[in-house]
C-alpha atoms as a PDB file:
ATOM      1  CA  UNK A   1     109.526 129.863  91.784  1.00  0.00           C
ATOM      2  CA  UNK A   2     105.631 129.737  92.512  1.00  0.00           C
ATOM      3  CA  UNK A   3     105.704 133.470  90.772  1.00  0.00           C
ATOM      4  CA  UNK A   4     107.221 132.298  87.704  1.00  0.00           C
ATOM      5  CA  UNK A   5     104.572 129.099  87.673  1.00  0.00           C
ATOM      6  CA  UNK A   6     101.865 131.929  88.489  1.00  0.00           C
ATOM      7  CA  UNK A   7     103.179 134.219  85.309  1.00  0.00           C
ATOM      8  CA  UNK A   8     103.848 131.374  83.023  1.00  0.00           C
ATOM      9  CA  UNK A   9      99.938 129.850  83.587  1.00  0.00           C
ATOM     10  CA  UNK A  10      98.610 133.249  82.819  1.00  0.00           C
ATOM     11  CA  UNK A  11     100.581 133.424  79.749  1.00  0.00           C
ATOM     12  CA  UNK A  12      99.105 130.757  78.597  1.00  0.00           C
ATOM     13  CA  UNK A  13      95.581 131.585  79.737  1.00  0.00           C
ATOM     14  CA  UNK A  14      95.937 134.797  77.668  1.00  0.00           C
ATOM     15  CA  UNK A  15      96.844 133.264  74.410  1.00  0.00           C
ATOM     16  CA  UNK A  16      94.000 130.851  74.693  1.00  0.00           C
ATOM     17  CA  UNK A  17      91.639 133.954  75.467  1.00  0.00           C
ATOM     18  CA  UNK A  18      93.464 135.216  72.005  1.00  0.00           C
ATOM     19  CA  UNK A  19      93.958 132.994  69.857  1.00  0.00           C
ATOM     20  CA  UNK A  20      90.974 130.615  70.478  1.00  0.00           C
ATOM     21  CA  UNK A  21      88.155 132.015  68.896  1.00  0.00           C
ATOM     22  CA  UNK A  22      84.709 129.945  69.357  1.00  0.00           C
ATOM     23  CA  UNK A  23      82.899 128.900  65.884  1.00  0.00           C
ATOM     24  CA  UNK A  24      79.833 129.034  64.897  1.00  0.00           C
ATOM     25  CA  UNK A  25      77.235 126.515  65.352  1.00  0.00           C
ATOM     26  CA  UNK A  26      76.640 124.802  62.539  1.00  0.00           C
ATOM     27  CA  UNK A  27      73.194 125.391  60.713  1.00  0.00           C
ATOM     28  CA  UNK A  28      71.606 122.256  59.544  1.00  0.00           C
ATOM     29  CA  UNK A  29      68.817 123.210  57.098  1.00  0.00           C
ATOM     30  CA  UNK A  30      66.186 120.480  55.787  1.00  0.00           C
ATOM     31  CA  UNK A  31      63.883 120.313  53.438  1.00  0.00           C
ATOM     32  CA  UNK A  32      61.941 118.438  55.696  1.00  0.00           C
ATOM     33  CA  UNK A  33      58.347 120.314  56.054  1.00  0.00           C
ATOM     34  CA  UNK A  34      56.482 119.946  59.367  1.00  0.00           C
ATOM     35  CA  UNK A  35      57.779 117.310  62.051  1.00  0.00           C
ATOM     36  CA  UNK A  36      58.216 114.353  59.960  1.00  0.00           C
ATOM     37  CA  UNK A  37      61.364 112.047  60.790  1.00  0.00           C
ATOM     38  CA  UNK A  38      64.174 112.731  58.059  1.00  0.00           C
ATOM     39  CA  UNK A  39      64.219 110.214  54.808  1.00  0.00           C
ATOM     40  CA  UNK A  40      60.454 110.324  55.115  1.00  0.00           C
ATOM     41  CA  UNK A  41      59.367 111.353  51.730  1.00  0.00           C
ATOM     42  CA  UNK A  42      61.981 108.718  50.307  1.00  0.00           C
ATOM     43  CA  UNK A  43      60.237 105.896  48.525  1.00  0.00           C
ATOM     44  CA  UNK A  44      62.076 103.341  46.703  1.00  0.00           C
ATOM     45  CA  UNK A  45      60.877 100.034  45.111  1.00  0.00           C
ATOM     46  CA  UNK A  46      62.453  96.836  42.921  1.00  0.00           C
ATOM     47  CA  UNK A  47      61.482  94.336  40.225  1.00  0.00           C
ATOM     48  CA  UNK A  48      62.945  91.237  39.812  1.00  0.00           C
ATOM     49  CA  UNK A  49      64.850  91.003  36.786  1.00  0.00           C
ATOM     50  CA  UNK A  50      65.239  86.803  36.729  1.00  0.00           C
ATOM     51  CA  UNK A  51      61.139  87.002  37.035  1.00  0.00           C
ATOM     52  CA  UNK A  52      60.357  89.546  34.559  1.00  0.00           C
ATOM     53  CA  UNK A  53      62.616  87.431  32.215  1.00  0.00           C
ATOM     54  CA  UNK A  54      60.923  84.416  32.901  1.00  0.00           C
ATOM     55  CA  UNK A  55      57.298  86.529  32.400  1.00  0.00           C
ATOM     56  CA  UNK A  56      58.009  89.250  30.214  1.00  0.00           C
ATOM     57  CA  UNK A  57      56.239  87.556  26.475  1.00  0.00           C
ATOM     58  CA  UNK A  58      58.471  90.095  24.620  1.00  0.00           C
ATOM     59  CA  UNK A  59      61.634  88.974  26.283  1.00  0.00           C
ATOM     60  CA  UNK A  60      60.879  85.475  25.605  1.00  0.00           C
ATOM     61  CA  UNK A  61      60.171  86.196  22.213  1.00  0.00           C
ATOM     62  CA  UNK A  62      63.577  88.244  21.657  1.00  0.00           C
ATOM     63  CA  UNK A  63      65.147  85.161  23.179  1.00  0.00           C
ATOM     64  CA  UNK A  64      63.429  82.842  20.286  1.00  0.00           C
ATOM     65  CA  UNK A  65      64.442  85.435  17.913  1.00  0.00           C
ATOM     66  CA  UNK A  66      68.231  85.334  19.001  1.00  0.00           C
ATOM     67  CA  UNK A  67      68.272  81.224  19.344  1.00  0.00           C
ATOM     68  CA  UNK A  68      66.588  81.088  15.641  1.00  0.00           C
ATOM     69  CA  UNK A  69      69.472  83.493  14.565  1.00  0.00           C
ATOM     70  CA  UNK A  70      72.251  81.609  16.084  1.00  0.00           C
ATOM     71  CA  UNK A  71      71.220  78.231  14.834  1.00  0.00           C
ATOM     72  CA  UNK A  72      70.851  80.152  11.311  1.00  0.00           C
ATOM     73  CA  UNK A  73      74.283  80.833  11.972  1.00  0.00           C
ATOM     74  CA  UNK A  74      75.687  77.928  12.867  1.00  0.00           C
ATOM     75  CA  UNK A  75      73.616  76.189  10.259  1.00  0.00           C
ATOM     76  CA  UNK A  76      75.587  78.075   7.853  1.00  0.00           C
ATOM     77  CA  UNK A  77      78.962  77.364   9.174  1.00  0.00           C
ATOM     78  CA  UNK A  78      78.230  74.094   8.865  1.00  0.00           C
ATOM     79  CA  UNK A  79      77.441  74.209   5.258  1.00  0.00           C
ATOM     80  CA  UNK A  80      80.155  76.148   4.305  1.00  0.00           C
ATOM     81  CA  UNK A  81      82.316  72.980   7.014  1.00  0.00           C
ATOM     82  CA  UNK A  82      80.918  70.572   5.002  1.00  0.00           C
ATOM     83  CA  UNK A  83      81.064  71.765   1.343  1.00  0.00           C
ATOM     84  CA  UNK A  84      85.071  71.979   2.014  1.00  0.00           C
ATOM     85  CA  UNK A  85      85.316  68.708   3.794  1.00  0.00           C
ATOM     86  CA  UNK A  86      84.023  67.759   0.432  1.00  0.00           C
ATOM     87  CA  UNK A  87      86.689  69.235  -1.292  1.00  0.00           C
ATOM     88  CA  UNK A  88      89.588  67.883   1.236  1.00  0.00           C
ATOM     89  CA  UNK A  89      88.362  64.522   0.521  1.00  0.00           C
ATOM     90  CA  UNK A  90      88.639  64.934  -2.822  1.00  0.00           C
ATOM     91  CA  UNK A  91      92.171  66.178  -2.738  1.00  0.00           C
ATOM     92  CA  UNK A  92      93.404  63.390  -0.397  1.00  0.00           C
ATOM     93  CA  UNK A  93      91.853  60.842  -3.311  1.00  0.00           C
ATOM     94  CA  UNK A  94      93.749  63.045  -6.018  1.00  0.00           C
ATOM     95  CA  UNK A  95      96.843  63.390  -4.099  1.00  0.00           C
ATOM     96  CA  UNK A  96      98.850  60.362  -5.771  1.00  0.00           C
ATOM     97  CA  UNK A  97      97.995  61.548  -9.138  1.00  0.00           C
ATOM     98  CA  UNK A  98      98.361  65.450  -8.895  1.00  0.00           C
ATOM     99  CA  UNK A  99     101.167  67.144 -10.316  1.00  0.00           C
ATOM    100  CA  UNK A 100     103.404  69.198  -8.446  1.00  0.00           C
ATOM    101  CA  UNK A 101     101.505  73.166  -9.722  1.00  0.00           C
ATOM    102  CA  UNK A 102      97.907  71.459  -8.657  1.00  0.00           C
ATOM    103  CA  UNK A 103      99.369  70.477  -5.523  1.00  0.00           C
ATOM    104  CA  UNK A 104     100.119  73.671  -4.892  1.00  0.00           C
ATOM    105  CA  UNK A 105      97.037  75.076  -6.030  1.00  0.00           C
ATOM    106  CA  UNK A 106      94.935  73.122  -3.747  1.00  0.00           C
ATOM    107  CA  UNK A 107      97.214  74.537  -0.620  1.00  0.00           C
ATOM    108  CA  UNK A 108      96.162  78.014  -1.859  1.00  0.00           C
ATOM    109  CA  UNK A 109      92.540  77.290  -2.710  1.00  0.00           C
ATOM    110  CA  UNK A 110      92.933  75.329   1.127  1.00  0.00           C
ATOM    111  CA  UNK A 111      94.203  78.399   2.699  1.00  0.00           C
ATOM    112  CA  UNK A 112      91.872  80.595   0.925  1.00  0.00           C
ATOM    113  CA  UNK A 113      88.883  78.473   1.971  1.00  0.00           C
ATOM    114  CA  UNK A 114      90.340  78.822   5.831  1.00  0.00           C
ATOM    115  CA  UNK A 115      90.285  82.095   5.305  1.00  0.00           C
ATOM    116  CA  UNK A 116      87.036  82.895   3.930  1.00  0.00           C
ATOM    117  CA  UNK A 117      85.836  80.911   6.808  1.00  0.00           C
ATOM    118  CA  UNK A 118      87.223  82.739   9.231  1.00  0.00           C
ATOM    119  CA  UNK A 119      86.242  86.027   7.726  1.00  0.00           C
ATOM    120  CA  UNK A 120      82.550  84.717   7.678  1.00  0.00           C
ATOM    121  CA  UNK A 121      82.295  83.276  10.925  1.00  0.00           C
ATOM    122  CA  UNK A 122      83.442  86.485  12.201  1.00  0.00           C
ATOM    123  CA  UNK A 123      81.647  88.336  10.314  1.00  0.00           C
ATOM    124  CA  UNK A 124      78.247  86.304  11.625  1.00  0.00           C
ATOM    125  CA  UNK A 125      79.318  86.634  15.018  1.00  0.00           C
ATOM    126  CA  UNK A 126      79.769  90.507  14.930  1.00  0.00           C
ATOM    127  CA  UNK A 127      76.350  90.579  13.547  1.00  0.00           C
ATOM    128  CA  UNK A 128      74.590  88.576  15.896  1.00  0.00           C
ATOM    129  CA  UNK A 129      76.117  90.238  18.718  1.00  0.00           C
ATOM    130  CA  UNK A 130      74.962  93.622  17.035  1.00  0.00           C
ATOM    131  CA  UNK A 131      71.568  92.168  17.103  1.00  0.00           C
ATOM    132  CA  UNK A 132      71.728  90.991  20.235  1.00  0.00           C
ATOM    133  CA  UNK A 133      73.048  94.384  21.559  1.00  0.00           C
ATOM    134  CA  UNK A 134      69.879  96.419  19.652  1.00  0.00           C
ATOM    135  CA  UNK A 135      67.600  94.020  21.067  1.00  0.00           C
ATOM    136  CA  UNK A 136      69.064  94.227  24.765  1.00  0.00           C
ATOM    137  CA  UNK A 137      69.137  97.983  24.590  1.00  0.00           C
ATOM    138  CA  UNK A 138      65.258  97.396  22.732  1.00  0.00           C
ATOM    139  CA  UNK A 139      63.930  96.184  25.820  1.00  0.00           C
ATOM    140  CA  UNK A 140      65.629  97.920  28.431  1.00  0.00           C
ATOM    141  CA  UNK A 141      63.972 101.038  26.470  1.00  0.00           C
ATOM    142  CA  UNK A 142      60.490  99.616  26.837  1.00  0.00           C
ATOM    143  CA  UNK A 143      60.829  98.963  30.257  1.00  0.00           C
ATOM    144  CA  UNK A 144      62.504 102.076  30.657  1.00  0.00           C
ATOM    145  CA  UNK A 145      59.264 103.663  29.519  1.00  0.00           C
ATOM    146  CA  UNK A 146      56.893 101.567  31.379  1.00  0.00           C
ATOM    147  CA  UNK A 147      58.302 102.551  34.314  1.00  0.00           C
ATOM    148  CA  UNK A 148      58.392 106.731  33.883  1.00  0.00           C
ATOM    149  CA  UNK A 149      54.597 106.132  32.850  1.00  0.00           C
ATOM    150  CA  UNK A 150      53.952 104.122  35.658  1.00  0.00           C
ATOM    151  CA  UNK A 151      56.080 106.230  38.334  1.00  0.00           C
ATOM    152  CA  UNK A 152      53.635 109.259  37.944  1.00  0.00           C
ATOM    153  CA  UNK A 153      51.172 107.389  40.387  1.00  0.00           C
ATOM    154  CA  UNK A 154      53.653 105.756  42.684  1.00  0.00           C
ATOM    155  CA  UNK A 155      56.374 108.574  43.218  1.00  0.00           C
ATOM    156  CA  UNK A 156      59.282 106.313  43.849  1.00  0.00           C
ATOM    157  CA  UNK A 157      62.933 108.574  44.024  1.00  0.00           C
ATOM    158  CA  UNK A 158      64.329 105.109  42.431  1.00  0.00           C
ATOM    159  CA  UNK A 159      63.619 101.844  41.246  1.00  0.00           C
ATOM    160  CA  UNK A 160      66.286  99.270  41.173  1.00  0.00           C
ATOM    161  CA  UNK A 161      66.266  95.936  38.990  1.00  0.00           C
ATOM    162  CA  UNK A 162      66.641  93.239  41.791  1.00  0.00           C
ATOM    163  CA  UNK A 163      69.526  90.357  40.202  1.00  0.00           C
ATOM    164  CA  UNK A 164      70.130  86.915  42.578  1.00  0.00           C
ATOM    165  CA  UNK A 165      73.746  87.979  42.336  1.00  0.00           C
ATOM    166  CA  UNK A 166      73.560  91.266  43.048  1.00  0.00           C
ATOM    167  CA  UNK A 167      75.069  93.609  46.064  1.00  0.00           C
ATOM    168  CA  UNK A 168      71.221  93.674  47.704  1.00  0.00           C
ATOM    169  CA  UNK A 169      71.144  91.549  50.755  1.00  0.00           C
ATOM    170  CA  UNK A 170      67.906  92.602  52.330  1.00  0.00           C
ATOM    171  CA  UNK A 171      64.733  93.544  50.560  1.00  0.00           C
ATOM    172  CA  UNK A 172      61.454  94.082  51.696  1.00  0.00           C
ATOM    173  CA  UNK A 173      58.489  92.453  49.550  1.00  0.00           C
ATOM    174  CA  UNK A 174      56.175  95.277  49.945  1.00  0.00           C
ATOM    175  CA  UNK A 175      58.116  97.445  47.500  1.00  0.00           C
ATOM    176  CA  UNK A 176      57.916  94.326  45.077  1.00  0.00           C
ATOM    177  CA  UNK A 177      56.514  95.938  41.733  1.00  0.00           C
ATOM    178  CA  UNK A 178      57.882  92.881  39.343  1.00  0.00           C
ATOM    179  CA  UNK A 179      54.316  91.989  38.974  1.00  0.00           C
ATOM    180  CA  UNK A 180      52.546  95.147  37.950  1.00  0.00           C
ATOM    181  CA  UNK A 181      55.967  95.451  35.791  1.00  0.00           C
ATOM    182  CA  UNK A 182      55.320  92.332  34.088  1.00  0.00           C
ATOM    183  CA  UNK A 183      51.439  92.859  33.729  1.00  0.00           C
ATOM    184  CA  UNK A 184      52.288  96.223  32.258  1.00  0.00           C
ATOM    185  CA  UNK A 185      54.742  95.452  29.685  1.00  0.00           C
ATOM    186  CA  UNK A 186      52.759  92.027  28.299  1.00  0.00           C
ATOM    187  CA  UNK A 187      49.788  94.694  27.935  1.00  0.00           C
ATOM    188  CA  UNK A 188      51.524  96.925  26.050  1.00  0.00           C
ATOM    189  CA  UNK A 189      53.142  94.434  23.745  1.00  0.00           C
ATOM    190  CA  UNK A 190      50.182  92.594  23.150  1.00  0.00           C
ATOM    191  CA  UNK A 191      48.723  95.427  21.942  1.00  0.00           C
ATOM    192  CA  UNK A 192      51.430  95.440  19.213  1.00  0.00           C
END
């Protein structure tokens, strides 16, 4: 019995020997030049987006600029509200007195009105929300191109727009550049 143990362990030992073949190490190859500590040459840095729109004169203005559209807007709405509140009013005093065809003409010039209404407000809202779109995309292009020109000195890999709701939970102040981001862009558009 102990010779068939003895044959059956050496069986085994010789199709490990066979089969098992050792791998290679693995190569790890860095760009890292000298004896610096990986990740060294990483630099990253923030701005704060709820401070640059509180301090960025261009973004307030845009802001203005949408408000003063919006109440142009609504201003409109109203008129157009009004002007066939008018007209209701002066149906409901007519209604006794109109015949059965103006009657029905006054349902059709009614649902025409509700119509054109609808068609305008929409209309207004699709532009605004164009504008609003341009001007969004406006500045993000501006700061955009502050920050290339002003990455060519600083050699950040990234920089990140910092939101209060936002997936960051730890940030270190150092690599703050919201204020040189602010100073920047209020330079360059008061030079416009």
């Amino acid at each position: 019995m102990v010779p068939g143990l003895l044959a059956l362990l050496l069986t085994g030992v010789l199709f490990y020997v066979i089969y098992h073949k050792p791998q290679p190490a693995a190569v790890i190859v860095s760009s890292n030049k000298g004896n610096q500590p990986p990740g060294n040459n990483f630099r990253m840095a923030y701005f704060d987006t709820d401070s640059l729109e509180a301090h960025y004169q261009y973004f307030k203005d845009v802001l203005e600029q949408v408000k003063g559209r919006e109440n142009e807007m609504n201003a409109e709405l109203n008129s157009m509200e009004k002007g066939y509140q008018k007209k209701i009013t002066e149906w409901q005093k007519n209604a006794k007195t109109m015949t059965q065809t103006e009657n029905e003409q006054a349902q059709q010039e009614y649902a025409q009105m509700q119509q054109n209404y609808q068609a305008r407000k929409q209309s207004l809202q699709e532009s605004l929300l164009k504008h609003n779109e341009d001007l969004k995309a406006d500045i993000r292009k501006k700061i955009q191109d502050y920050l290339k020109e002003y990455n060519k000195d600083k050699g950040f890999n990234y920089i990140i727009s910092y939101e209060t709701n936002s997936f960051i939970y730890v940030r270190d102040t150092a690599f703050n550049i919201t204020d040189d981001l602010v100073a920047g862009l209020n330079a360059a558009y008061k030079k416009k």
